[in-house]
N, C-alpha and C. Protein backbone atom coordinates (compact mmCIF):
# COMPACT_ATOMS: atom_id res chain seq x y z
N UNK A 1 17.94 6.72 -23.27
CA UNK A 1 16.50 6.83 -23.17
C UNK A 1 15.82 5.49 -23.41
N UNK A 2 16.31 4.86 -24.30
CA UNK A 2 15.72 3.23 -24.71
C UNK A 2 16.71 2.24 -23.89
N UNK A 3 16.13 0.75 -24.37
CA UNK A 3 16.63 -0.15 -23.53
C UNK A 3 17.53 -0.40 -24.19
N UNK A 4 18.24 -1.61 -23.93
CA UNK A 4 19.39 -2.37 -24.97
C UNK A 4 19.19 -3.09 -26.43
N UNK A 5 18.01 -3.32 -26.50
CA UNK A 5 17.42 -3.35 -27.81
C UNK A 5 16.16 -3.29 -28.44
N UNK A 6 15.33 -3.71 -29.05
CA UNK A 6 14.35 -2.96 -29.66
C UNK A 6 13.33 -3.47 -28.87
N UNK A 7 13.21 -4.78 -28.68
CA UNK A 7 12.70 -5.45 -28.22
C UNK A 7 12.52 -5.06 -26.89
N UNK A 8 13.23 -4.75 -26.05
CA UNK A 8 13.34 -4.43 -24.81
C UNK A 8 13.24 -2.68 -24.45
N UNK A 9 12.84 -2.30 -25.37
CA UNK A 9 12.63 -0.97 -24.93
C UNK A 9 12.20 -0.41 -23.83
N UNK A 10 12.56 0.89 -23.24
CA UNK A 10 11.48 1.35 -22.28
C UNK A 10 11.40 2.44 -22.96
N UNK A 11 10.16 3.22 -22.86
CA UNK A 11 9.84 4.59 -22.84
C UNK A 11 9.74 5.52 -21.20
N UNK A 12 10.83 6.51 -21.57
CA UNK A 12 10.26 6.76 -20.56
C UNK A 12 9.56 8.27 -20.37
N UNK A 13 8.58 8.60 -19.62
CA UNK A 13 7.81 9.76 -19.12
C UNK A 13 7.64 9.93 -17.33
N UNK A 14 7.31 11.47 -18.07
CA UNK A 14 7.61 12.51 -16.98
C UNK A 14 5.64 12.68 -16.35
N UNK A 15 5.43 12.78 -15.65
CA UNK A 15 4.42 13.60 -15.40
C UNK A 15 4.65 14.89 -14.91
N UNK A 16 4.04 15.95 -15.29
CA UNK A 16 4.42 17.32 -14.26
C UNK A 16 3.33 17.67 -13.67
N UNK A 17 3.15 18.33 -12.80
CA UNK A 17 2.29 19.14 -12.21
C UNK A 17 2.67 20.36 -11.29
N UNK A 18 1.81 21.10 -10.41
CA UNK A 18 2.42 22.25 -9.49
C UNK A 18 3.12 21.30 -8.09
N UNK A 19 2.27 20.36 -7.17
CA UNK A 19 2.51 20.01 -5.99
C UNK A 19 2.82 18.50 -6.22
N UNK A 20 2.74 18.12 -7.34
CA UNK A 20 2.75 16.70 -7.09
C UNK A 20 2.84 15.41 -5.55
N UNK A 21 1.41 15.83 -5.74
CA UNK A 21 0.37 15.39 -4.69
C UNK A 21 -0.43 14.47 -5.30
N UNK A 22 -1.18 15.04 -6.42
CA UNK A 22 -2.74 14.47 -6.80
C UNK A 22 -3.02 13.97 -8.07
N UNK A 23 -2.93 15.35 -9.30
CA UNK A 23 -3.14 14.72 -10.80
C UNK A 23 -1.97 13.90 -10.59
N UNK A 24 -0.62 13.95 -11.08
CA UNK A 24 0.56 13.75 -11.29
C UNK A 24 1.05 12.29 -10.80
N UNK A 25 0.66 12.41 -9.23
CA UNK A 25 0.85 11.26 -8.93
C UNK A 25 -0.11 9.94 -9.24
N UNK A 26 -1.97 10.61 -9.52
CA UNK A 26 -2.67 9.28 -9.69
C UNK A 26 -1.74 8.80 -11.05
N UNK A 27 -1.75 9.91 -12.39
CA UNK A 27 -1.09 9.53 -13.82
C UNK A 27 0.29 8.82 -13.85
N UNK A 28 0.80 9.09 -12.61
CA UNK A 28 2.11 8.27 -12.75
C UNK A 28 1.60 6.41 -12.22
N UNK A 29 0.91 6.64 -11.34
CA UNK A 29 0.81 5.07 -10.83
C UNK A 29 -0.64 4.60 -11.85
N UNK A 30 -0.97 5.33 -12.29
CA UNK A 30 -1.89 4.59 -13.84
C UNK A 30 -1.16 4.01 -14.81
N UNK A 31 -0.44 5.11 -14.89
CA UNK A 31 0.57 4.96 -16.40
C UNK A 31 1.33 3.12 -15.81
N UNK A 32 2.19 3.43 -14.94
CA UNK A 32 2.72 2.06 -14.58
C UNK A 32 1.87 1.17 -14.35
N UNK A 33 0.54 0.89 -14.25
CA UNK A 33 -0.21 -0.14 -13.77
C UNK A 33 -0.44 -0.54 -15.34
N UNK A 34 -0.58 0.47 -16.33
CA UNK A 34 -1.01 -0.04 -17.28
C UNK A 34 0.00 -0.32 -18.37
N UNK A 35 1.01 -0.01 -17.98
CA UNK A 35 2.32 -0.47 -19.24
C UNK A 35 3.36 -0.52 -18.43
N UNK A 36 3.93 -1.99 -18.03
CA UNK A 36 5.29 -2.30 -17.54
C UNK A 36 6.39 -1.72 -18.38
N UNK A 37 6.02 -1.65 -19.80
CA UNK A 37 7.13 -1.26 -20.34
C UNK A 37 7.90 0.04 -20.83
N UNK A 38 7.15 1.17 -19.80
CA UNK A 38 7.16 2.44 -19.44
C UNK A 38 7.49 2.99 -18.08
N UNK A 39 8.68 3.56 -18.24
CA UNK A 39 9.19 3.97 -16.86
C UNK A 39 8.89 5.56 -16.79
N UNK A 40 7.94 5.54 -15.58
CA UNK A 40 7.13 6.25 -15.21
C UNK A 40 7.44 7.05 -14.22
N UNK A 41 7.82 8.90 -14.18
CA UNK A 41 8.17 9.23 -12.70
C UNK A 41 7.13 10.74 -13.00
N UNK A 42 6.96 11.19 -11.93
CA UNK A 42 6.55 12.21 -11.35
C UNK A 42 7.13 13.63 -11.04
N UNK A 43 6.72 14.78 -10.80
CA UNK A 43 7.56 15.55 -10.08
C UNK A 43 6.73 16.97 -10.01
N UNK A 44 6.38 17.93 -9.31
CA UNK A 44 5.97 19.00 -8.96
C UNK A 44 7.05 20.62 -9.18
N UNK A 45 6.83 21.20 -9.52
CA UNK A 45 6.88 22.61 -9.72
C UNK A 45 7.30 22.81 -8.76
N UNK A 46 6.33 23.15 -7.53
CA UNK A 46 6.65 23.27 -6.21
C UNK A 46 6.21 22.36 -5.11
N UNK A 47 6.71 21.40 -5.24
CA UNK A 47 6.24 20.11 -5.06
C UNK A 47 5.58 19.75 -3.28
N UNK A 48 4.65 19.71 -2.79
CA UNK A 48 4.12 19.50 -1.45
C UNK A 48 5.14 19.02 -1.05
N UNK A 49 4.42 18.78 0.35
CA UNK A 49 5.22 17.97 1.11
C UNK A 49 4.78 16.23 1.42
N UNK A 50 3.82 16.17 1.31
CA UNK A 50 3.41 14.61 0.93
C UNK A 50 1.86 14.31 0.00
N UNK A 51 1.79 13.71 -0.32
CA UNK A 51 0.96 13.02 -1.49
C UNK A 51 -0.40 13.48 -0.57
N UNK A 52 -1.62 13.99 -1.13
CA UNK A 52 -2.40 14.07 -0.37
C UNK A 52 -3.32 12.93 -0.01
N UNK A 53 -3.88 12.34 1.47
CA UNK A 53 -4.49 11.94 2.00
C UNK A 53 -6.03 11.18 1.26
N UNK A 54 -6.38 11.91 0.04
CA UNK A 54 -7.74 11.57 -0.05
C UNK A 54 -7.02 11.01 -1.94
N UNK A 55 -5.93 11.71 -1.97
CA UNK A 55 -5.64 10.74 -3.28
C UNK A 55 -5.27 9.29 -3.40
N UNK A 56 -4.37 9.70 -2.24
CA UNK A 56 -4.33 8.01 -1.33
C UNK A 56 -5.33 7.05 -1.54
N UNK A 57 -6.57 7.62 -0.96
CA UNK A 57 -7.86 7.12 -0.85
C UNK A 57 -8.52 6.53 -1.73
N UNK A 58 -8.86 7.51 -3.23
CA UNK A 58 -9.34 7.16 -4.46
C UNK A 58 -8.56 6.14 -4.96
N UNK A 59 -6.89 6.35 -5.04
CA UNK A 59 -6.18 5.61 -6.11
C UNK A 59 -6.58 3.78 -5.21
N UNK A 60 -6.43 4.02 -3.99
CA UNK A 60 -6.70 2.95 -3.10
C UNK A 60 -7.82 2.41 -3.94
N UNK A 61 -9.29 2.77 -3.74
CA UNK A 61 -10.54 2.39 -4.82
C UNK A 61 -10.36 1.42 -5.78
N UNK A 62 -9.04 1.92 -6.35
CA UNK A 62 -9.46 1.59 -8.13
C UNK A 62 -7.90 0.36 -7.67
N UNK A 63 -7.88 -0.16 -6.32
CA UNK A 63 -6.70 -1.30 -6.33
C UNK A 63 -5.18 -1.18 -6.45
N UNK A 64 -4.62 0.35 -6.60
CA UNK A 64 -3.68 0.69 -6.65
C UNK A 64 -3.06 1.23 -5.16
N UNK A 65 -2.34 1.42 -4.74
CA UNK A 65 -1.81 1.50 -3.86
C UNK A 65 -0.56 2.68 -3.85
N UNK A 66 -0.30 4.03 -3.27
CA UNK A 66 0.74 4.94 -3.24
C UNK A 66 1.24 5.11 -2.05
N UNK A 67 1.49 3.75 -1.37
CA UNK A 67 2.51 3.89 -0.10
C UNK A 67 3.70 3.80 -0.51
N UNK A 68 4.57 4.88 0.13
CA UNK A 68 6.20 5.50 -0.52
C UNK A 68 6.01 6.08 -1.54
N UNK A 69 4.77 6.72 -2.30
CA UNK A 69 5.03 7.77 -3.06
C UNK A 69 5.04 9.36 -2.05
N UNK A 70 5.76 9.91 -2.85
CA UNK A 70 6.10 11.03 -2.24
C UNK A 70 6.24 12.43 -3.88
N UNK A 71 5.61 13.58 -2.56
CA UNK A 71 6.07 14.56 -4.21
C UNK A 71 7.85 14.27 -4.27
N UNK A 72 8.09 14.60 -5.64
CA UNK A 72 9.55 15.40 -5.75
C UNK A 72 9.47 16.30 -6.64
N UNK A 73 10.32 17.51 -6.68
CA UNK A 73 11.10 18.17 -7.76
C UNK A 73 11.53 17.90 -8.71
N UNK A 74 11.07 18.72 -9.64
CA UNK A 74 11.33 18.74 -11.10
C UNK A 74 12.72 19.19 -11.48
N UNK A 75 13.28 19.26 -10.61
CA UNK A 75 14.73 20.03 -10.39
C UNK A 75 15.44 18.75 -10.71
N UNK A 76 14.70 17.65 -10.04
CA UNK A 76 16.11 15.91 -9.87
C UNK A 76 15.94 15.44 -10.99
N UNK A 77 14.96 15.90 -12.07
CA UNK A 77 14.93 15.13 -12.93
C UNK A 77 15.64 15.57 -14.69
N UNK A 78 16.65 16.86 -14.26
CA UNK A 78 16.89 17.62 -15.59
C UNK A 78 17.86 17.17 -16.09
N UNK A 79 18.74 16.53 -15.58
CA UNK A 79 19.71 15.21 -16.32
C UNK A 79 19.17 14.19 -16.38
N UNK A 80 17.68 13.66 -16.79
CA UNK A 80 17.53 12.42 -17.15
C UNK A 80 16.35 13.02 -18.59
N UNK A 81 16.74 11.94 -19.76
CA UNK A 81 15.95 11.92 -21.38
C UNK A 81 14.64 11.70 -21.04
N UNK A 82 14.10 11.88 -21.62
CA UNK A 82 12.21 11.91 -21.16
C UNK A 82 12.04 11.56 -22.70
N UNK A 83 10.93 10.87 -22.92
CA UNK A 83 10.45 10.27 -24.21
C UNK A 83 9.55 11.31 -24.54
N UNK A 84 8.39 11.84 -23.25
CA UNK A 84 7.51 12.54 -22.81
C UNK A 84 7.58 13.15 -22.01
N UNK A 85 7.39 14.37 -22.04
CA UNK A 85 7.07 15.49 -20.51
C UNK A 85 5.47 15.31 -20.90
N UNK A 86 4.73 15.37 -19.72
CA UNK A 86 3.40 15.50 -19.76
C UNK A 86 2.98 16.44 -18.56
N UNK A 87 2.52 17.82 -18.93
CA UNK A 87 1.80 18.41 -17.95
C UNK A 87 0.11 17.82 -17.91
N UNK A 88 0.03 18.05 -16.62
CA UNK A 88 -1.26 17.53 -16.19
C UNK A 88 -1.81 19.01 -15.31
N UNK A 89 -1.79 20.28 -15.17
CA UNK A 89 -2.48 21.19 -14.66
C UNK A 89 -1.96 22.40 -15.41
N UNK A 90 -2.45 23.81 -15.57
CA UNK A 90 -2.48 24.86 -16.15
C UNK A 90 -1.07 25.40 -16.10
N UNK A 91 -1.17 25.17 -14.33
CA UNK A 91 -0.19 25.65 -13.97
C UNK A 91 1.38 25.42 -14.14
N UNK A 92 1.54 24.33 -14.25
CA UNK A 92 2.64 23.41 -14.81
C UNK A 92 3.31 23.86 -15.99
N UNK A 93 2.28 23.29 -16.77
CA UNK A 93 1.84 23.72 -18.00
C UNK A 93 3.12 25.25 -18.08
N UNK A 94 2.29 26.18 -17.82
CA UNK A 94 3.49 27.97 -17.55
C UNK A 94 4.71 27.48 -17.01
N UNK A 95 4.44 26.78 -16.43
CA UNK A 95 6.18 27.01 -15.54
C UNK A 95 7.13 25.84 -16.20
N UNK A 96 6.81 24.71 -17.07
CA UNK A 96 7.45 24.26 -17.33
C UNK A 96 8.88 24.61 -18.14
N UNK A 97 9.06 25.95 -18.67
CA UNK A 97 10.57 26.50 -19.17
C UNK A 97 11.25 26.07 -17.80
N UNK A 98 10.87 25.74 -16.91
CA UNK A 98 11.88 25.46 -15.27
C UNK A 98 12.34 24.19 -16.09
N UNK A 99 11.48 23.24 -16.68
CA UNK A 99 12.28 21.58 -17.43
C UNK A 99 12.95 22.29 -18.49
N UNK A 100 14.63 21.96 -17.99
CA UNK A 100 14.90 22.07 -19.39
C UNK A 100 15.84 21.33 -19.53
N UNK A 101 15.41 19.51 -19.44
CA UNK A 101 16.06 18.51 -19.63
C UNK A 101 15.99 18.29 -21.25
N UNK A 102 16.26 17.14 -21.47
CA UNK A 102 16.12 16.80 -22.59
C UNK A 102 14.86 15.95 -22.71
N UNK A 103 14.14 16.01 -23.68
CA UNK A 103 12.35 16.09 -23.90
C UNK A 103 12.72 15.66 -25.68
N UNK A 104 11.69 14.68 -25.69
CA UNK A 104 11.31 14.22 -26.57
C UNK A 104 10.04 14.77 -27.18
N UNK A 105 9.34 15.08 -26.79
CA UNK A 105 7.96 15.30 -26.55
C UNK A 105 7.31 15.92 -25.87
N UNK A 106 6.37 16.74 -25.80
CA UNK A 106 5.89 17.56 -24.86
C UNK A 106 4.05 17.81 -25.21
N UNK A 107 3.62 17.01 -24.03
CA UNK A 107 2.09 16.95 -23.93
C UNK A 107 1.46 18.05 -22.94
N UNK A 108 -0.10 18.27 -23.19
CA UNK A 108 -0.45 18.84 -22.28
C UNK A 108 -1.83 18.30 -22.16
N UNK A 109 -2.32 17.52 -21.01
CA UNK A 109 -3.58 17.60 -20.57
C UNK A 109 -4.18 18.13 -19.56
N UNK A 110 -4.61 19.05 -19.20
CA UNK A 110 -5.29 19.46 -18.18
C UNK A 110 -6.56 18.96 -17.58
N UNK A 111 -6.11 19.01 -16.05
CA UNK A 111 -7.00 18.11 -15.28
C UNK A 111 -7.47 19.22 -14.46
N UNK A 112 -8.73 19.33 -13.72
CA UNK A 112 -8.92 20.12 -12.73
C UNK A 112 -8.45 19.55 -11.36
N UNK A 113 -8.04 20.81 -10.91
CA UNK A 113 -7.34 20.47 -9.53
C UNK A 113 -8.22 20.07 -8.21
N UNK A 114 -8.82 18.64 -7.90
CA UNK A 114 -9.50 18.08 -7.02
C UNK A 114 -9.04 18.71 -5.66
N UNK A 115 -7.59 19.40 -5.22
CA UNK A 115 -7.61 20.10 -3.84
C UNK A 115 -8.04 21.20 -3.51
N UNK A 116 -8.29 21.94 -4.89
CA UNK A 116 -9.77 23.04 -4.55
C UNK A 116 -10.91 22.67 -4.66
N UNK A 117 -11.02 21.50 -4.66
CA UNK A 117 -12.97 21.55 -4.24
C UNK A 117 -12.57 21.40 -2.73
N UNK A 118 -14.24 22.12 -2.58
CA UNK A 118 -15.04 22.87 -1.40
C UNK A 118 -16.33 22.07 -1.18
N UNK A 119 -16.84 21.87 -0.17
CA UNK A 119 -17.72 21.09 0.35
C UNK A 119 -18.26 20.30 1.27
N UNK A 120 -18.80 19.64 1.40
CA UNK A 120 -18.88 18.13 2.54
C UNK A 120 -17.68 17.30 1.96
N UNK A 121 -17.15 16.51 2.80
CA UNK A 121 -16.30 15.71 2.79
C UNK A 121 -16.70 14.63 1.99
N UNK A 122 -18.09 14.39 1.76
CA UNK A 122 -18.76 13.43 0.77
C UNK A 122 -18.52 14.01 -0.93
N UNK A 123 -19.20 15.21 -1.17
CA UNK A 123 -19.02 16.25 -2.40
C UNK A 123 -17.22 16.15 -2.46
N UNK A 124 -16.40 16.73 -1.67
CA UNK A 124 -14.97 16.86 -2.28
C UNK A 124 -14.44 15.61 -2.83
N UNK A 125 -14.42 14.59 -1.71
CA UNK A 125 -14.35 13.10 -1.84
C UNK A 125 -14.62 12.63 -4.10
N UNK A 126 -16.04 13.27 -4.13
CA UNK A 126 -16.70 12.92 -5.55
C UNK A 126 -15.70 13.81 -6.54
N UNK A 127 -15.60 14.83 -6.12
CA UNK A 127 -14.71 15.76 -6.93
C UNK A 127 -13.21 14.97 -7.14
N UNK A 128 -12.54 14.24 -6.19
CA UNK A 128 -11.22 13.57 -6.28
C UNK A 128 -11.98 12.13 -7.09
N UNK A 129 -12.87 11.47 -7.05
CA UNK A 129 -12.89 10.20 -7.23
C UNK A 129 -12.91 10.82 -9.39
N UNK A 130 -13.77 12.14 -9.98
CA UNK A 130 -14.55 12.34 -10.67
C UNK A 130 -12.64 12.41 -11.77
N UNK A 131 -11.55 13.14 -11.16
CA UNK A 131 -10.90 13.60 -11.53
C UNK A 131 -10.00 12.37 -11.55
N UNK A 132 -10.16 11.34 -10.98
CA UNK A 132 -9.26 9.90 -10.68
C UNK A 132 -9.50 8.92 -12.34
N UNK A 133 -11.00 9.47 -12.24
CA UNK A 133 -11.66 8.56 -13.87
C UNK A 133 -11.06 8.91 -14.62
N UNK A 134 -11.30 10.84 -14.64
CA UNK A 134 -10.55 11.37 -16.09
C UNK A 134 -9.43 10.93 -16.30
N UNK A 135 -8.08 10.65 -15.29
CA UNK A 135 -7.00 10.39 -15.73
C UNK A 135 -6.76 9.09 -15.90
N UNK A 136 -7.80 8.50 -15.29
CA UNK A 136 -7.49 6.85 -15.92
C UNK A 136 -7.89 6.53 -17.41
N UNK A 137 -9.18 7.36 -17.50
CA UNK A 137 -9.22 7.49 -18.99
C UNK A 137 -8.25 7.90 -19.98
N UNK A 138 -7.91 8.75 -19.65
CA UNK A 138 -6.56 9.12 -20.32
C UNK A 138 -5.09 8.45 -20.60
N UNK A 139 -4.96 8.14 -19.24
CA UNK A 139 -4.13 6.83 -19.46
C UNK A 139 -3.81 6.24 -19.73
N UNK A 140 -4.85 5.41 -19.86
CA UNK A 140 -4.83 4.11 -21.23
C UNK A 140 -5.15 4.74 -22.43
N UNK A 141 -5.42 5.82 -22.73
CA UNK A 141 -5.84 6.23 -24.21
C UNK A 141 -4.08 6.31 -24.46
N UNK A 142 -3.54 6.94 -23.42
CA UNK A 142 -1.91 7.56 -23.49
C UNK A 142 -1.13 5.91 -23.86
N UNK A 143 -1.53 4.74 -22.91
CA UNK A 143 -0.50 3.52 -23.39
C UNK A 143 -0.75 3.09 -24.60
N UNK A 144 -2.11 3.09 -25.17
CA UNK A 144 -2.56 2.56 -26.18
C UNK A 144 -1.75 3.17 -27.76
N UNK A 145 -2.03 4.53 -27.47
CA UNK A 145 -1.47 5.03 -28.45
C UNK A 145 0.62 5.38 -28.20
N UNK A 146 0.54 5.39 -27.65
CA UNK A 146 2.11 5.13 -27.46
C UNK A 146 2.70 3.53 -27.60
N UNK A 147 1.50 2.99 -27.38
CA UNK A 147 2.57 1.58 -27.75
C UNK A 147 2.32 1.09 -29.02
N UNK A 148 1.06 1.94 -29.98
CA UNK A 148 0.91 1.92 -31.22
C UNK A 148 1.79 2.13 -31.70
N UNK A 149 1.86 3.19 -31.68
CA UNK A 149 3.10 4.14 -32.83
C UNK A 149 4.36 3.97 -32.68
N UNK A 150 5.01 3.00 -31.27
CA UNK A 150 6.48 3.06 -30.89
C UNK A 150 6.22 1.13 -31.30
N UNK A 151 5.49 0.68 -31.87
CA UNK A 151 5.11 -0.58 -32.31
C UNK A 151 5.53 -1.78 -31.24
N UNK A 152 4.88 -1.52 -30.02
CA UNK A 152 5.49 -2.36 -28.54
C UNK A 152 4.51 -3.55 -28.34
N UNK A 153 3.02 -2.82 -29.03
CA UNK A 153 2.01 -4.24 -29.32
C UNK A 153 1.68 -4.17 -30.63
């Protein structure tokens, strides 16, 4: 789970979600933008079939970029140590007895799911950008205090 020495540590975390499409994937490419020294993966419940289109879009906004992200299964990841499992939707959240890797930790934040908003393409658009903040907020609240307490800064 750690590196070769103290100094060199990684932590690593899980994000979960249902489709890993949207929360899951913005929190995974936050999490890595904001701590190199956190290895960061993703994975869906029942995971879509590609990252959606308008998350693309937002994460694009904020300078990040998710070309070659793709959902995967939570299935590839039950032989690998997790520092953190982190659900990011309700739904997850229930179904996670499906992880039953080895877990260090087990978070839950819930995000609302930006692929049910309804609206003009302007309104849904706000609904993905509104839900892009929350998890960036979170994010860094998540590196800050993880690299507190694992004493990395």
């Amino acid at each position: 789970m750690r590196g070769s020495s103290e100094d060199d540590e990684e932590m690593r975390v899980l994000v979960l979600c249902t489709g890993n499409s949207c929360r899951s994937q913005m929190a995974e490419a936050f999490l890595r933008a904001f701590d190199p020294h956190l290895e960061v993966h993703s994975a869906g419940t029942f995971p879509a079939g590609s990252v959606n289109p308008r998350t693309i879009a937002v994460m694009q906004e904020r300078g990040i970029s998710l070309t070659g992200a793709a959902p995967k299964g939570v299935r590839q990841f039950l032989d690998t140590a997790f520092d953190y499992v982190v659900t990011v939707c309700d739904d997850a959240r229930e179904a996670c007895p499906v992880f039953t890797g080895i877990v260090g930790r087990t978070l839950h934040r819930g995000f609302p799911d930006p692929a049910a908003a309804v609206g003009t393409e302007s309104e849904v658009m706000e609904v993905y950008r509104r839900v892009r903040d929350e998890i960036e907020v979170w994010s860094r609240e998540f590196v800050r205090l993880t690299a507190t307490s694992s004493g990395r800064r």
